[in-house]
N, C-alpha and C. Protein backbone atom coordinates (compact mmCIF):
# COMPACT_ATOMS: atom_id res chain seq x y z
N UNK A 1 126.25 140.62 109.05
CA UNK A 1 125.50 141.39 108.09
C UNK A 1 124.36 140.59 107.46
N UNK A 2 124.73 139.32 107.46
CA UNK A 2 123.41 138.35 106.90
C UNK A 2 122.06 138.59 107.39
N UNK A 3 122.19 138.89 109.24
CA UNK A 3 121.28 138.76 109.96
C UNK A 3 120.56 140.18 109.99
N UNK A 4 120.64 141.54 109.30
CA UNK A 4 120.19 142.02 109.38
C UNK A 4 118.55 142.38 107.44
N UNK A 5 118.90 141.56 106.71
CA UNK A 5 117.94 141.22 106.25
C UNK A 5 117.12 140.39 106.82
N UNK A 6 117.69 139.33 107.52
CA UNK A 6 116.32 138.23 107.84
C UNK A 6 115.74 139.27 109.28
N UNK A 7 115.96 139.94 109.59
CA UNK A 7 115.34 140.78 110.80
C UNK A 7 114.58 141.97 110.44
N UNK A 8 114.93 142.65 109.18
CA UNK A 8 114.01 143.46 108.32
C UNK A 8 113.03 142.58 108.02
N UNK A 9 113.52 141.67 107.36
CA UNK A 9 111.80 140.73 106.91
C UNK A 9 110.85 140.43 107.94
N UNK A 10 111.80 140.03 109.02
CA UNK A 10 110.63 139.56 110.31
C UNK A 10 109.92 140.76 110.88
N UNK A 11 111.13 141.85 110.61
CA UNK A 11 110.18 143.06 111.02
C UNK A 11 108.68 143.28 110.07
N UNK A 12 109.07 143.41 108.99
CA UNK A 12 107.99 143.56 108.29
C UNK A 12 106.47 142.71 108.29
N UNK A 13 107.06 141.79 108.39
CA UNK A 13 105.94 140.16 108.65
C UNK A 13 105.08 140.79 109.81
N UNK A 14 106.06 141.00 110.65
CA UNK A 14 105.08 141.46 111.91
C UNK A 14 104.76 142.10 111.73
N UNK A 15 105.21 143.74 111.48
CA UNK A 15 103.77 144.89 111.02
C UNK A 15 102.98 144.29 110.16
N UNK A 16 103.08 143.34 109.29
CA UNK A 16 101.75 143.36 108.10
C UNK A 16 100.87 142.64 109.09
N UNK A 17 101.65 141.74 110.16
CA UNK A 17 100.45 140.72 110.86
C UNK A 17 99.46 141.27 111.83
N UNK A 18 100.21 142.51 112.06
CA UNK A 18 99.87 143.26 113.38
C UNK A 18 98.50 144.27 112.45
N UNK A 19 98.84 144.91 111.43
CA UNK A 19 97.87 145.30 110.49
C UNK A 19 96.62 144.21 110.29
N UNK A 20 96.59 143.50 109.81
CA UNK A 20 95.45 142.74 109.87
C UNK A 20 95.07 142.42 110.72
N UNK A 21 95.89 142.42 111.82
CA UNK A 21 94.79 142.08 113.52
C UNK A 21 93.94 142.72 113.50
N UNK A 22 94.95 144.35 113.87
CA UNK A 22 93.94 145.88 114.19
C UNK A 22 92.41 145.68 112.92
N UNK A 23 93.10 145.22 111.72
CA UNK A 23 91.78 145.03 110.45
C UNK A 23 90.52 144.30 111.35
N UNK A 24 91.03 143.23 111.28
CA UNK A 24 90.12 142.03 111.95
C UNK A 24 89.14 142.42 113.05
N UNK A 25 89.85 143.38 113.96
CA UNK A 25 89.47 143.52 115.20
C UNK A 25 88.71 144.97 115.22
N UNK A 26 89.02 145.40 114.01
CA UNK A 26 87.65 146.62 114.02
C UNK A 26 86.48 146.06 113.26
N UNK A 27 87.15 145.39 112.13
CA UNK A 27 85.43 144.59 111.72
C UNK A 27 84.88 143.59 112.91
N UNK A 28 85.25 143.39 113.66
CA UNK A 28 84.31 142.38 114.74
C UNK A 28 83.98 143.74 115.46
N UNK A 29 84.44 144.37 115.74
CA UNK A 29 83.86 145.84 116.79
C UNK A 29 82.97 146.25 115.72
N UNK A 30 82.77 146.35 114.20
CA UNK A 30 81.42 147.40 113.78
C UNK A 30 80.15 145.92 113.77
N UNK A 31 80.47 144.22 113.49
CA UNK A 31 79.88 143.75 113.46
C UNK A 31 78.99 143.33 114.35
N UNK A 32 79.88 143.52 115.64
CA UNK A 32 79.01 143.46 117.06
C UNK A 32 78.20 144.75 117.49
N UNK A 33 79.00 145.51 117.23
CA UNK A 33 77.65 146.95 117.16
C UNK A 33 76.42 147.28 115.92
N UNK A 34 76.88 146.40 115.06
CA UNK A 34 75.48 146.39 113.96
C UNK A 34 74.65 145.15 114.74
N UNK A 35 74.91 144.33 115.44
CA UNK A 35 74.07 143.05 115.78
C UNK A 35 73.48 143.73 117.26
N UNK A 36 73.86 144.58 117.77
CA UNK A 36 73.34 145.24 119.37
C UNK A 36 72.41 146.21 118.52
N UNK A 37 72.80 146.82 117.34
CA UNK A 37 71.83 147.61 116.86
C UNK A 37 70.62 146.79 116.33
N UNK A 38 70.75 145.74 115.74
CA UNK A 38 69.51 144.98 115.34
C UNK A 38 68.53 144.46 116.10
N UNK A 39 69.49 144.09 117.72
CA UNK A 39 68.32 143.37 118.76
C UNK A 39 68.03 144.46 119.94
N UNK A 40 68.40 145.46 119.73
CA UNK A 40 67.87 146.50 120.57
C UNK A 40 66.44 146.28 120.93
N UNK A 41 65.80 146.03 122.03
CA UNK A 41 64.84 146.22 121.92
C UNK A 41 63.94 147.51 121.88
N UNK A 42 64.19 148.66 122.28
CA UNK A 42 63.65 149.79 122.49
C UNK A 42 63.71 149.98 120.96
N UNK A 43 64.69 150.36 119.84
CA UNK A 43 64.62 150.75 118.77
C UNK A 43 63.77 149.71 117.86
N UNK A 44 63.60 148.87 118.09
CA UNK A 44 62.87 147.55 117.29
C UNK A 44 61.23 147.94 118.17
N UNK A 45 61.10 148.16 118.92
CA UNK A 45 59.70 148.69 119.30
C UNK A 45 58.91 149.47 118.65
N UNK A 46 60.13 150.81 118.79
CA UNK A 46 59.67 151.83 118.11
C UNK A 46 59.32 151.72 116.49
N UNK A 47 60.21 150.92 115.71
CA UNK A 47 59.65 150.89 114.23
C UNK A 47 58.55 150.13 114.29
N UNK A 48 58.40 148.90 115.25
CA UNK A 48 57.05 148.09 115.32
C UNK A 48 55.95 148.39 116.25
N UNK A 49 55.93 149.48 116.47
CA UNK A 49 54.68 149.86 117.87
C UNK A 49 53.46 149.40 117.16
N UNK A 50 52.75 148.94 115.82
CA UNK A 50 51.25 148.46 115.99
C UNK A 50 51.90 146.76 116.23
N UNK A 51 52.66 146.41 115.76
CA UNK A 51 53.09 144.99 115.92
C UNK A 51 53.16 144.75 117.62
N UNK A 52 54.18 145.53 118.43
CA UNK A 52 54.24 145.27 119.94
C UNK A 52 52.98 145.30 120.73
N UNK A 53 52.19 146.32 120.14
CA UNK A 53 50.87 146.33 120.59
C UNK A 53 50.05 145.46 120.90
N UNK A 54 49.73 144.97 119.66
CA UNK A 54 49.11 143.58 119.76
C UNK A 54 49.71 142.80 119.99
N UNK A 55 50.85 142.43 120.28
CA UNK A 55 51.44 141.01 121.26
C UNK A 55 51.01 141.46 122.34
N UNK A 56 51.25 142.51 122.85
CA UNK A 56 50.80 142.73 124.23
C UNK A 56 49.09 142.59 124.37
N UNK A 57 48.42 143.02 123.63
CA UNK A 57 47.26 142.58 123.85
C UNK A 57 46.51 141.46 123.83
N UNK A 58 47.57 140.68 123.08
CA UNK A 58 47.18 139.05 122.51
C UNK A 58 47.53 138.54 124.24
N UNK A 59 48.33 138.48 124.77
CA UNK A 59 49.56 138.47 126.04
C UNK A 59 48.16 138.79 127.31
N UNK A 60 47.84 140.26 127.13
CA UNK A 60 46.76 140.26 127.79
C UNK A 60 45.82 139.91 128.18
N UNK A 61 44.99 139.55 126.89
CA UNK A 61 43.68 138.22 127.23
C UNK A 61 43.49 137.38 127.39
N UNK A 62 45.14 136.66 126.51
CA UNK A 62 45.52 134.78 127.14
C UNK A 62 45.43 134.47 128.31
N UNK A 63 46.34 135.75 129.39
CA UNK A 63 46.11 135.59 130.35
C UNK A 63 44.83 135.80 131.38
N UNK A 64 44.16 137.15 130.84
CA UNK A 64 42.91 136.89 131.98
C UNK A 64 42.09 135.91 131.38
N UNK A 65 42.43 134.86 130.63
CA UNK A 65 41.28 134.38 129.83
C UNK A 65 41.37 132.72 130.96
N UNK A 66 42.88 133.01 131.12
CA UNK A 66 43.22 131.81 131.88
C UNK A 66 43.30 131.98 133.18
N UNK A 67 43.04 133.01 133.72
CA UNK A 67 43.28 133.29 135.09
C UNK A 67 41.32 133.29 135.47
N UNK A 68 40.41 133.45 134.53
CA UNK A 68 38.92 133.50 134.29
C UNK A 68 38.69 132.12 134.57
N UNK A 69 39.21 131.14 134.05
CA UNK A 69 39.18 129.53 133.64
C UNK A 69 39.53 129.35 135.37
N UNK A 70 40.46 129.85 135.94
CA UNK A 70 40.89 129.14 136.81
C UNK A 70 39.91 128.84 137.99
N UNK A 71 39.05 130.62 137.83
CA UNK A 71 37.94 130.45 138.22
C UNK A 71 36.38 129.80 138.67
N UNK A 72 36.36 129.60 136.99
CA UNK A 72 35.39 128.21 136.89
C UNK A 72 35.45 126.82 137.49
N UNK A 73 37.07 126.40 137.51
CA UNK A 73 36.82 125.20 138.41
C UNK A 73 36.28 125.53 139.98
């Protein structure tokens, strides 16, 4: 009869441990889907389309500017 308190307790220990896993393991599942949401690139475009723009255009002339140069020699 002793052994059936210390086996309620262990029972319990383990659901509470098993509870904070499942805890643990949904905050890393919303934290990794807020961090895929932040580096998205398509959605990070779209709020910055005059910003992407001009990288790409900056991107653009560096290069024919250097592909022009290559010329000259």
């Amino acid at each position: 009869m002793s052994a059936n308190p210390q086996v309620h307790n262990l029972e319990l220990r383990a659901m509470e441990q098993r509870n904070e896993l499942h805890q643990s393991v949904t905050e890393l599942r919303q934290k990794v889907s807020d961090v895929r949401e932040k580096f998205d690139i398509k959605k990070n475009i779209e709020r910055h389309k005059l910003a992407a723009a001009l990288v790409a255009v900056a991107l653009i002339v560096l290069s024919g500017t250097l592909v022009g140069r290559s010329f000259d020699r």
